[in-house]
PDB file of N, CA and C in Angstrom:
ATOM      1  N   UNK A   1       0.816  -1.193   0.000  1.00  0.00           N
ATOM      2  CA  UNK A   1       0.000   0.000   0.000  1.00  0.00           C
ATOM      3  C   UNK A   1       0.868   1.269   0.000  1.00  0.00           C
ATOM      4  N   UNK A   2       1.969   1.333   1.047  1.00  0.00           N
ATOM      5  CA  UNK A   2       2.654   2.290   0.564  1.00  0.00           C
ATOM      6  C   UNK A   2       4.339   2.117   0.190  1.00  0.00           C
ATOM      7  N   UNK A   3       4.370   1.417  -0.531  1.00  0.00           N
ATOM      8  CA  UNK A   3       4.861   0.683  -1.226  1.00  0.00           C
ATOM      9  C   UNK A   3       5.777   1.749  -2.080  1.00  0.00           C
ATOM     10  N   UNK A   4       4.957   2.424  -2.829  1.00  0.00           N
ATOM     11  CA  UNK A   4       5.502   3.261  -3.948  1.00  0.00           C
ATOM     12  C   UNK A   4       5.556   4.812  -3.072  1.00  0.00           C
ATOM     13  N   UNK A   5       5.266   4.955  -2.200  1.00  0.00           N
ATOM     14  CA  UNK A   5       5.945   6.401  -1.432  1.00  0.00           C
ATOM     15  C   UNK A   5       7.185   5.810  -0.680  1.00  0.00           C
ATOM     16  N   UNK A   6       7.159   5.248  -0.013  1.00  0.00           N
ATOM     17  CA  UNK A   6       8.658   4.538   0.576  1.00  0.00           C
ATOM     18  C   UNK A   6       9.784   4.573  -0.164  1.00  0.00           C
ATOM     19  N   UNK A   7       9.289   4.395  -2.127  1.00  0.00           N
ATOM     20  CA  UNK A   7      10.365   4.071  -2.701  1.00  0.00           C
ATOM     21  C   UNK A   7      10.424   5.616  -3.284  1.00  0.00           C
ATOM     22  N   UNK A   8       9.666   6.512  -3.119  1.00  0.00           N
ATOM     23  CA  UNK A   8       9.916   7.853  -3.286  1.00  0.00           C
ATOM     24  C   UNK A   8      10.743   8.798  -2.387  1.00  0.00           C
ATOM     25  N   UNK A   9      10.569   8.336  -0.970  1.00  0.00           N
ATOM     26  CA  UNK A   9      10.742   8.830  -0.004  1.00  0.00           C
ATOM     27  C   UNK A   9      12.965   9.126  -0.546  1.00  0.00           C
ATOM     28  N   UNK A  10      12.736   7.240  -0.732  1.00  0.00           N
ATOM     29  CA  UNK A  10      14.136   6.635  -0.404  1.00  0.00           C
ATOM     30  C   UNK A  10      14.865   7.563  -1.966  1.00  0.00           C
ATOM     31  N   UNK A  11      14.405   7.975  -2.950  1.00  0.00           N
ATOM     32  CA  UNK A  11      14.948   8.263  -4.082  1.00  0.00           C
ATOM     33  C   UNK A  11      14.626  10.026  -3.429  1.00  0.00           C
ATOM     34  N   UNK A  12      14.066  10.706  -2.890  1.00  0.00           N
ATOM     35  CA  UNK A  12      14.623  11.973  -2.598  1.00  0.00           C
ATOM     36  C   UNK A  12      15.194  12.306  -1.326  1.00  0.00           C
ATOM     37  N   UNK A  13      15.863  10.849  -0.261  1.00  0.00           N
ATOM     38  CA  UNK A  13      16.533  11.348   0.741  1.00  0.00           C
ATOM     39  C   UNK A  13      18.388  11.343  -0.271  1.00  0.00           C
ATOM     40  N   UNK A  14      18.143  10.148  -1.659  1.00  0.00           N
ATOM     41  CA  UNK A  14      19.383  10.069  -1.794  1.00  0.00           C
ATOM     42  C   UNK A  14      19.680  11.633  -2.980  1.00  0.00           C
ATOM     43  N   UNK A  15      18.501  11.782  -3.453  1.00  0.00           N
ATOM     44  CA  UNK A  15      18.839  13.240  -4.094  1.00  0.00           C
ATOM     45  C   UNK A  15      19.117  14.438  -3.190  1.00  0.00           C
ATOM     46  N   UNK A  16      18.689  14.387  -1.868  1.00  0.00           N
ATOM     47  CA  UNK A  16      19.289  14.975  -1.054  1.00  0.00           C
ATOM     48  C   UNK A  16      20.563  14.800  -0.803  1.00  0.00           C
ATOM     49  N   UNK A  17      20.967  13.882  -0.267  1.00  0.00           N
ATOM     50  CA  UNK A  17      21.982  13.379  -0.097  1.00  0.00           C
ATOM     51  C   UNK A  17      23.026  13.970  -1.452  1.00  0.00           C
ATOM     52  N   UNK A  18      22.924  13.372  -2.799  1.00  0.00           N
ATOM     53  CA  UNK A  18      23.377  14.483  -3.657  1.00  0.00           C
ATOM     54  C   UNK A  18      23.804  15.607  -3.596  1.00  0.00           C
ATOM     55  N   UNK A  19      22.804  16.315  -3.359  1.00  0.00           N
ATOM     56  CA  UNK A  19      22.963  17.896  -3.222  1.00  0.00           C
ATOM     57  C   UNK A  19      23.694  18.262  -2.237  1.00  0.00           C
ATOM     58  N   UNK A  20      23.577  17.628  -0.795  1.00  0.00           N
ATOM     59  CA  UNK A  20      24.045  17.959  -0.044  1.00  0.00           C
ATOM     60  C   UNK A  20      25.781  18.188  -0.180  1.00  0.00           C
ATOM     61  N   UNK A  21      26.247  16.855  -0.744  1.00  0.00           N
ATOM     62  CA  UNK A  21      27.367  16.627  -1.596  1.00  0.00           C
ATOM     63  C   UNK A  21      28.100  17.485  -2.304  1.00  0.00           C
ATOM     64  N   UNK A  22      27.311  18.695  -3.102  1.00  0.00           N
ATOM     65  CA  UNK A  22      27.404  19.367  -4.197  1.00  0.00           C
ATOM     66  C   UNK A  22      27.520  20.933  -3.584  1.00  0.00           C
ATOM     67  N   UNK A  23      26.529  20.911  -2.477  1.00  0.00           N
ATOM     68  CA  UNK A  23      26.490  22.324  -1.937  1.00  0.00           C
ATOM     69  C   UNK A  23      28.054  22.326  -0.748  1.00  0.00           C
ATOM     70  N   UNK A  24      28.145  20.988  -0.060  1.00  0.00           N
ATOM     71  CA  UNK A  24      29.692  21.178   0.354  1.00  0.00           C
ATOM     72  C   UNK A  24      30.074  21.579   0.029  1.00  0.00           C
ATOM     73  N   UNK A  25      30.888  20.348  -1.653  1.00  0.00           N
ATOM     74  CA  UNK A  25      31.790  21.318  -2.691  1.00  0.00           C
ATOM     75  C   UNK A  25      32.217  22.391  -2.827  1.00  0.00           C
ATOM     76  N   UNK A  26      31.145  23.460  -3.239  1.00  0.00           N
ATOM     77  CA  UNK A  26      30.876  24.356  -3.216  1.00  0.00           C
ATOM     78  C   UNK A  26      31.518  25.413  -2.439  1.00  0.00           C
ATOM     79  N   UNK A  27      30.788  24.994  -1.187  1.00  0.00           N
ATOM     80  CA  UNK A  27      31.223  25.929   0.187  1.00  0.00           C
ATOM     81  C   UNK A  27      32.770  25.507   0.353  1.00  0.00           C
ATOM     82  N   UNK A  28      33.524  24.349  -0.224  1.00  0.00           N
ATOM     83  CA  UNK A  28      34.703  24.270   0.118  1.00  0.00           C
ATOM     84  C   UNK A  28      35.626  25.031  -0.610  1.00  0.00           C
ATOM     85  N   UNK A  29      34.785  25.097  -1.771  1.00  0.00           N
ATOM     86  CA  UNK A  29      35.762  25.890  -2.904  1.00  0.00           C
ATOM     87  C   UNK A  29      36.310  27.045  -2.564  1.00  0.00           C
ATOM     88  N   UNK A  30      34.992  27.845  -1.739  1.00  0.00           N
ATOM     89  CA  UNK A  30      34.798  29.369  -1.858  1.00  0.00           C
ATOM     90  C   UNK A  30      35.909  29.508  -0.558  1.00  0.00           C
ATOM     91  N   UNK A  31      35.477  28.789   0.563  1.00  0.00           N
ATOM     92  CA  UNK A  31      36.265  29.061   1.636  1.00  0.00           C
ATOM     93  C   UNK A  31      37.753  28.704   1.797  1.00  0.00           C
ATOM     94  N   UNK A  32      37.910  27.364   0.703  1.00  0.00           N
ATOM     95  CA  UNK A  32      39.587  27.694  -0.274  1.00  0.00           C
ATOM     96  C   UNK A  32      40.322  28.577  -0.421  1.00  0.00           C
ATOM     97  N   UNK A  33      39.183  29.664  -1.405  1.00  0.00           N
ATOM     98  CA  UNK A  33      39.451  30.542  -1.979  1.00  0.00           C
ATOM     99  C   UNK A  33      39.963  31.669  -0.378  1.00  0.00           C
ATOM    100  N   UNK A  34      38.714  31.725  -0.093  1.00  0.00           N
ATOM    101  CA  UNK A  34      38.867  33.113   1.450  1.00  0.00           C
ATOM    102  C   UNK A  34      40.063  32.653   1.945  1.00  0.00           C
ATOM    103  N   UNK A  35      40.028  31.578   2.390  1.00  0.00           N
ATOM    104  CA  UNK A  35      41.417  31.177   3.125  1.00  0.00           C
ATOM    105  C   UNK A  35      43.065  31.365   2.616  1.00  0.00           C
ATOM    106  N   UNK A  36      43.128  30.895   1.069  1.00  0.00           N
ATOM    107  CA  UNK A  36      43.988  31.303   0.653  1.00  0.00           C
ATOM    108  C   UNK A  36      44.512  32.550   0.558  1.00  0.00           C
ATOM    109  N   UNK A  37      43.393  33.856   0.113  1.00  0.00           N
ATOM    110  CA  UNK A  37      43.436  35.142   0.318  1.00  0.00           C
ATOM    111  C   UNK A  37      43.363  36.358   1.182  1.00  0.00           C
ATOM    112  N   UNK A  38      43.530  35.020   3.002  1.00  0.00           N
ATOM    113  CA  UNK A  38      42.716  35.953   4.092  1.00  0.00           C
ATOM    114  C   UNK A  38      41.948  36.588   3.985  1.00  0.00           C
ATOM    115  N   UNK A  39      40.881  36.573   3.465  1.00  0.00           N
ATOM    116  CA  UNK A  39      39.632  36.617   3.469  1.00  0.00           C
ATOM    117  C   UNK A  39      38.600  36.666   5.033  1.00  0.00           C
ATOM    118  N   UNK A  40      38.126  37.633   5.690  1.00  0.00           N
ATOM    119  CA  UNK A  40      37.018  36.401   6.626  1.00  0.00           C
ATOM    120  C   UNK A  40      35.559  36.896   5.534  1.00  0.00           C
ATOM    121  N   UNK A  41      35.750  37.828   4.729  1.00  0.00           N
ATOM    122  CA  UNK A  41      34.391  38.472   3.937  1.00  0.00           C
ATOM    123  C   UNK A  41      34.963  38.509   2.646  1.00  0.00           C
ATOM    124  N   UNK A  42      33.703  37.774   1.816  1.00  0.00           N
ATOM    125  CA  UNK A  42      33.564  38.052   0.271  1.00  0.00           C
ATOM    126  C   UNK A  42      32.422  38.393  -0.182  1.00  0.00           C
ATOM    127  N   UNK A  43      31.936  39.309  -1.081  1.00  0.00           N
ATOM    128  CA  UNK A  43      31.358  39.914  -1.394  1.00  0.00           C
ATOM    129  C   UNK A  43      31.348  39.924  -3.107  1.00  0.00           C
ATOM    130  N   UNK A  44      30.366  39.323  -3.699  1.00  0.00           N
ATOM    131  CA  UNK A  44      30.125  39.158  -4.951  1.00  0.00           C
ATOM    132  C   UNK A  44      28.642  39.062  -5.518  1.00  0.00           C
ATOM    133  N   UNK A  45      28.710  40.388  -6.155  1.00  0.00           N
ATOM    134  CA  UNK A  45      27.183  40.732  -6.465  1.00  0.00           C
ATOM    135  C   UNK A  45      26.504  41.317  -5.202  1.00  0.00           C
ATOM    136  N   UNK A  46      25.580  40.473  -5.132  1.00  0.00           N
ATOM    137  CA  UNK A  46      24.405  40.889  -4.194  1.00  0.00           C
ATOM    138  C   UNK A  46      24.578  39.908  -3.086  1.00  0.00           C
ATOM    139  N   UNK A  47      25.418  39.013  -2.520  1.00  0.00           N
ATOM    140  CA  UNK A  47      25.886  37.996  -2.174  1.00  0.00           C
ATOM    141  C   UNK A  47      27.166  38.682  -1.007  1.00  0.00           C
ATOM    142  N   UNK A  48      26.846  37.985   0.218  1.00  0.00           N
ATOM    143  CA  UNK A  48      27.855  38.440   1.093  1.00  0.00           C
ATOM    144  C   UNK A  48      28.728  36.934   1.862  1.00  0.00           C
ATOM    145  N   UNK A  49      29.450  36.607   1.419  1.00  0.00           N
ATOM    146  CA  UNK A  49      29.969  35.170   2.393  1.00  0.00           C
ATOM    147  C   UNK A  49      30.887  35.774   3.432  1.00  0.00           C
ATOM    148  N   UNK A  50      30.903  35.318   4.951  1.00  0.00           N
ATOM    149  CA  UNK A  50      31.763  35.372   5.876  1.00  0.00           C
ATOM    150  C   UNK A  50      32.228  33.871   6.241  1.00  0.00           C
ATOM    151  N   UNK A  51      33.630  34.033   6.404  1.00  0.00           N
ATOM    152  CA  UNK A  51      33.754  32.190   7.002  1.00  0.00           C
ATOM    153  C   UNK A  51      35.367  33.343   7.971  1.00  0.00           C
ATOM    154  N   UNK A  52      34.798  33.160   9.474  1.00  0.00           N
ATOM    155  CA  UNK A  52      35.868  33.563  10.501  1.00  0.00           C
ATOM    156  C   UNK A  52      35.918  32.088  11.748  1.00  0.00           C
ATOM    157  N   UNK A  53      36.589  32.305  12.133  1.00  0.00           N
ATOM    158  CA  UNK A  53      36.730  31.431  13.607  1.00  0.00           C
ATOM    159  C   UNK A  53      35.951  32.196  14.655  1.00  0.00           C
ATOM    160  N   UNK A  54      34.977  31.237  15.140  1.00  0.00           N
ATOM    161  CA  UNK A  54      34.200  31.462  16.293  1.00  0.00           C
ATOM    162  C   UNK A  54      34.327  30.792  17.634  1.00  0.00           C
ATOM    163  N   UNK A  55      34.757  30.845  18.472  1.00  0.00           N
ATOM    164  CA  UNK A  55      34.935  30.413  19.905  1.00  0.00           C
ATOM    165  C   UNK A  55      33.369  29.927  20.663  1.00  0.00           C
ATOM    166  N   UNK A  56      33.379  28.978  21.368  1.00  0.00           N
ATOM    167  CA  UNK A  56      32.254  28.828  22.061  1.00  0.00           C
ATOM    168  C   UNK A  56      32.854  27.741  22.792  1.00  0.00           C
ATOM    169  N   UNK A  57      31.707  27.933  24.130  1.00  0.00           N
ATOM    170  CA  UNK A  57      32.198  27.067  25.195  1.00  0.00           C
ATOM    171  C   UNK A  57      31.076  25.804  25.478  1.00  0.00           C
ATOM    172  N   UNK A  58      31.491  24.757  26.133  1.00  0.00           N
ATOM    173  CA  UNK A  58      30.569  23.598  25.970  1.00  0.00           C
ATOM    174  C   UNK A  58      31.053  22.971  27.444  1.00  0.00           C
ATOM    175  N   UNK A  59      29.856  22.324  28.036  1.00  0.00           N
ATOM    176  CA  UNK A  59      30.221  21.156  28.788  1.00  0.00           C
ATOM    177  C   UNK A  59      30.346  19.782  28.655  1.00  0.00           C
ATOM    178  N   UNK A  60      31.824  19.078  29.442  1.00  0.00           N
ATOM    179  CA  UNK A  60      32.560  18.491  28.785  1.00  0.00           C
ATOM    180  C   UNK A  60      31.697  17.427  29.563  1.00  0.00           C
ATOM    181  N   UNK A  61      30.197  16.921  29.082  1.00  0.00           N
ATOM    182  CA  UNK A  61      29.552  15.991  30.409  1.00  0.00           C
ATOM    183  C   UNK A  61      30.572  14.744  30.583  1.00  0.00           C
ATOM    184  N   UNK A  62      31.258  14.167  29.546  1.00  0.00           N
ATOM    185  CA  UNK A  62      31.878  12.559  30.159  1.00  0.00           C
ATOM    186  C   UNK A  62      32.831  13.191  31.487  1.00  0.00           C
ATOM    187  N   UNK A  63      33.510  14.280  31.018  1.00  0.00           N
ATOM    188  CA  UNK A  63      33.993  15.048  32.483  1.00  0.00           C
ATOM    189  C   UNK A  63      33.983  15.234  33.561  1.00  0.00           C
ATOM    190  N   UNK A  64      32.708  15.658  33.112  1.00  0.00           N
ATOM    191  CA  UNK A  64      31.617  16.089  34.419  1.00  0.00           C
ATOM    192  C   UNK A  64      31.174  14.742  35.370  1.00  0.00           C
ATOM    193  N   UNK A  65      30.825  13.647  34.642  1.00  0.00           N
ATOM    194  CA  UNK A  65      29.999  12.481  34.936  1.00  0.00           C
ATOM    195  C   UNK A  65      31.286  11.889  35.910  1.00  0.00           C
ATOM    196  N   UNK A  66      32.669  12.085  35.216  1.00  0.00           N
ATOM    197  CA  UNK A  66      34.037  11.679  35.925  1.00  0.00           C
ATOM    198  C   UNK A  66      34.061  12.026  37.378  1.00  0.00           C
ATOM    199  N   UNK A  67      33.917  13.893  37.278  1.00  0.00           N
ATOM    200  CA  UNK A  67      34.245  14.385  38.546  1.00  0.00           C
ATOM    201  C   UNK A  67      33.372  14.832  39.924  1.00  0.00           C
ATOM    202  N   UNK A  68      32.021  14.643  39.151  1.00  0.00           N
ATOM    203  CA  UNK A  68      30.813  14.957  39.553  1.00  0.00           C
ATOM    204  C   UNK A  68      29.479  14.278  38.978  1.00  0.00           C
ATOM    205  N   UNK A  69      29.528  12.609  39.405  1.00  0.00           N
ATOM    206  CA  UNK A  69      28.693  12.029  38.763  1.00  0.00           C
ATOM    207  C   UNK A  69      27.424  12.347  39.628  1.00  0.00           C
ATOM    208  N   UNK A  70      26.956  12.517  40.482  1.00  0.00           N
ATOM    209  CA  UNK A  70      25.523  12.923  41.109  1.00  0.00           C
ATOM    210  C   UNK A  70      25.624  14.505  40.627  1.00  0.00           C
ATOM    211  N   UNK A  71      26.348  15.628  40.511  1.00  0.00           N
ATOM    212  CA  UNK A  71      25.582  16.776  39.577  1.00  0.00           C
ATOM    213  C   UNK A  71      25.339  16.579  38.401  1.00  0.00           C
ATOM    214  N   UNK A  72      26.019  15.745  37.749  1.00  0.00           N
ATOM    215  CA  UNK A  72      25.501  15.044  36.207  1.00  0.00           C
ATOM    216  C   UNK A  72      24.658  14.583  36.203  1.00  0.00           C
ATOM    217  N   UNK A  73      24.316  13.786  37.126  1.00  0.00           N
ATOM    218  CA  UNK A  73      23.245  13.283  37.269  1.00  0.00           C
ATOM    219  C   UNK A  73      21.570  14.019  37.538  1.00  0.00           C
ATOM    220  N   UNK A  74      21.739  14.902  38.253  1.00  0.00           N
ATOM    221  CA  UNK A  74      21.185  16.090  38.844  1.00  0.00           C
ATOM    222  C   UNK A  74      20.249  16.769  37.308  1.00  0.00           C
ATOM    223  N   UNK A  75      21.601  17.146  36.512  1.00  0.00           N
ATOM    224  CA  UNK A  75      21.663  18.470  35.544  1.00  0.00           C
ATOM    225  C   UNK A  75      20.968  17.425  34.481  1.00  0.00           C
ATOM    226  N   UNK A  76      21.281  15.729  34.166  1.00  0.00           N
ATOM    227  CA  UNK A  76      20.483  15.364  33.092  1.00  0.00           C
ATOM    228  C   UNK A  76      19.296  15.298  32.861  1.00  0.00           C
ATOM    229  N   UNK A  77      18.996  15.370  31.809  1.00  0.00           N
ATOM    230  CA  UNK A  77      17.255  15.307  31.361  1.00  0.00           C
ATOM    231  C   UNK A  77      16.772  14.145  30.202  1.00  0.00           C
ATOM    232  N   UNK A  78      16.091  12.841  30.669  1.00  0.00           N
ATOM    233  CA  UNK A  78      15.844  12.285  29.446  1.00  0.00           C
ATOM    234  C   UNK A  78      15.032  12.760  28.560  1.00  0.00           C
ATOM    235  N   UNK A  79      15.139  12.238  27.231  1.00  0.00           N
ATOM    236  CA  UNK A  79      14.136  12.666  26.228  1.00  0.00           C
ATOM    237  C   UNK A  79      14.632  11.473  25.399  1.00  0.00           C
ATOM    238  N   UNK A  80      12.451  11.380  25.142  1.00  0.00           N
ATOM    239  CA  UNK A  80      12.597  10.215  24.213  1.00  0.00           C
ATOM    240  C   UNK A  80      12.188  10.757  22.701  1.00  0.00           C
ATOM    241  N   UNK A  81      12.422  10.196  21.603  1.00  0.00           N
ATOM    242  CA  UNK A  81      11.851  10.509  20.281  1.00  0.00           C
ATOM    243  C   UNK A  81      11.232   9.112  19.593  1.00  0.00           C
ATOM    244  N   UNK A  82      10.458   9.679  18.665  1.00  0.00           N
ATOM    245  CA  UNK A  82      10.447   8.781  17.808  1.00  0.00           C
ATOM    246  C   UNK A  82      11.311   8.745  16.372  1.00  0.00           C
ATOM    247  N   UNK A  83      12.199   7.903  15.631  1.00  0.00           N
ATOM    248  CA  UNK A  83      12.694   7.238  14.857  1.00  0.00           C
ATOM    249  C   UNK A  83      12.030   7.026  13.857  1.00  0.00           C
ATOM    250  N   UNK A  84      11.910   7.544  12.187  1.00  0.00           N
ATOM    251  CA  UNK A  84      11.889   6.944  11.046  1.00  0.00           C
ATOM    252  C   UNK A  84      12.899   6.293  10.501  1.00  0.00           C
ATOM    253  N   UNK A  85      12.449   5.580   9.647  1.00  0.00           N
ATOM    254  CA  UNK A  85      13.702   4.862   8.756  1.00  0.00           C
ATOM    255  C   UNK A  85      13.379   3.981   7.757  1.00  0.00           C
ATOM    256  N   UNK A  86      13.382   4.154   6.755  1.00  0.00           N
ATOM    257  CA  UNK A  86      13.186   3.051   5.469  1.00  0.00           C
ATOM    258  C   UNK A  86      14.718   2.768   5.206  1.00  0.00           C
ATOM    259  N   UNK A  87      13.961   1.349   5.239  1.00  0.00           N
ATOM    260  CA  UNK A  87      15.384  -0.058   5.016  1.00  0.00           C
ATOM    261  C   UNK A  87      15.141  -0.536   3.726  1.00  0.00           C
TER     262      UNK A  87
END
């Protein structure tokens, strides 16, 4: 019955998949390019690309769980989802 959307589904996750492929590329080329030229801004046309280094901070939980396994414990939160998947 759904038979023939499954096999649609599966032929535009891999055309995604494609693209996704293609739009990397892409972004690797350009930021090639910036990088080679110190670049952090390019500007072409109507089109603005930035590619800089951004800093951000994170908690290191296997760390945490190391040095402070009951505040890890404390601070976690389960969450469940549900899962698609065509096989």
């Amino acid at each position: 019955m759904f038979e023939k959307k499954l096999a649609e589904i599966k032929d535009m996750q891999r055309m995604a998949e494609e693209l996704a492929q293609m739009i990397s590329s892409a972004q690797q080329e350009i930021k090639d390019h910036m990088t080679q030229q110190g670049l952090e801004t390019l500007v072409a046309g109507t089109y603005k690309a930035t590619y800089k280094s951004v800093t951000s901070r994170s908690i290191d939980s296997k760390r945490l769980k190391e040095f402070a396994p009951e505040l890890a414990e404390l601070c976690s939160k389960a969450r469940t989802t549900r899962r698609f998947t065509i096989a």
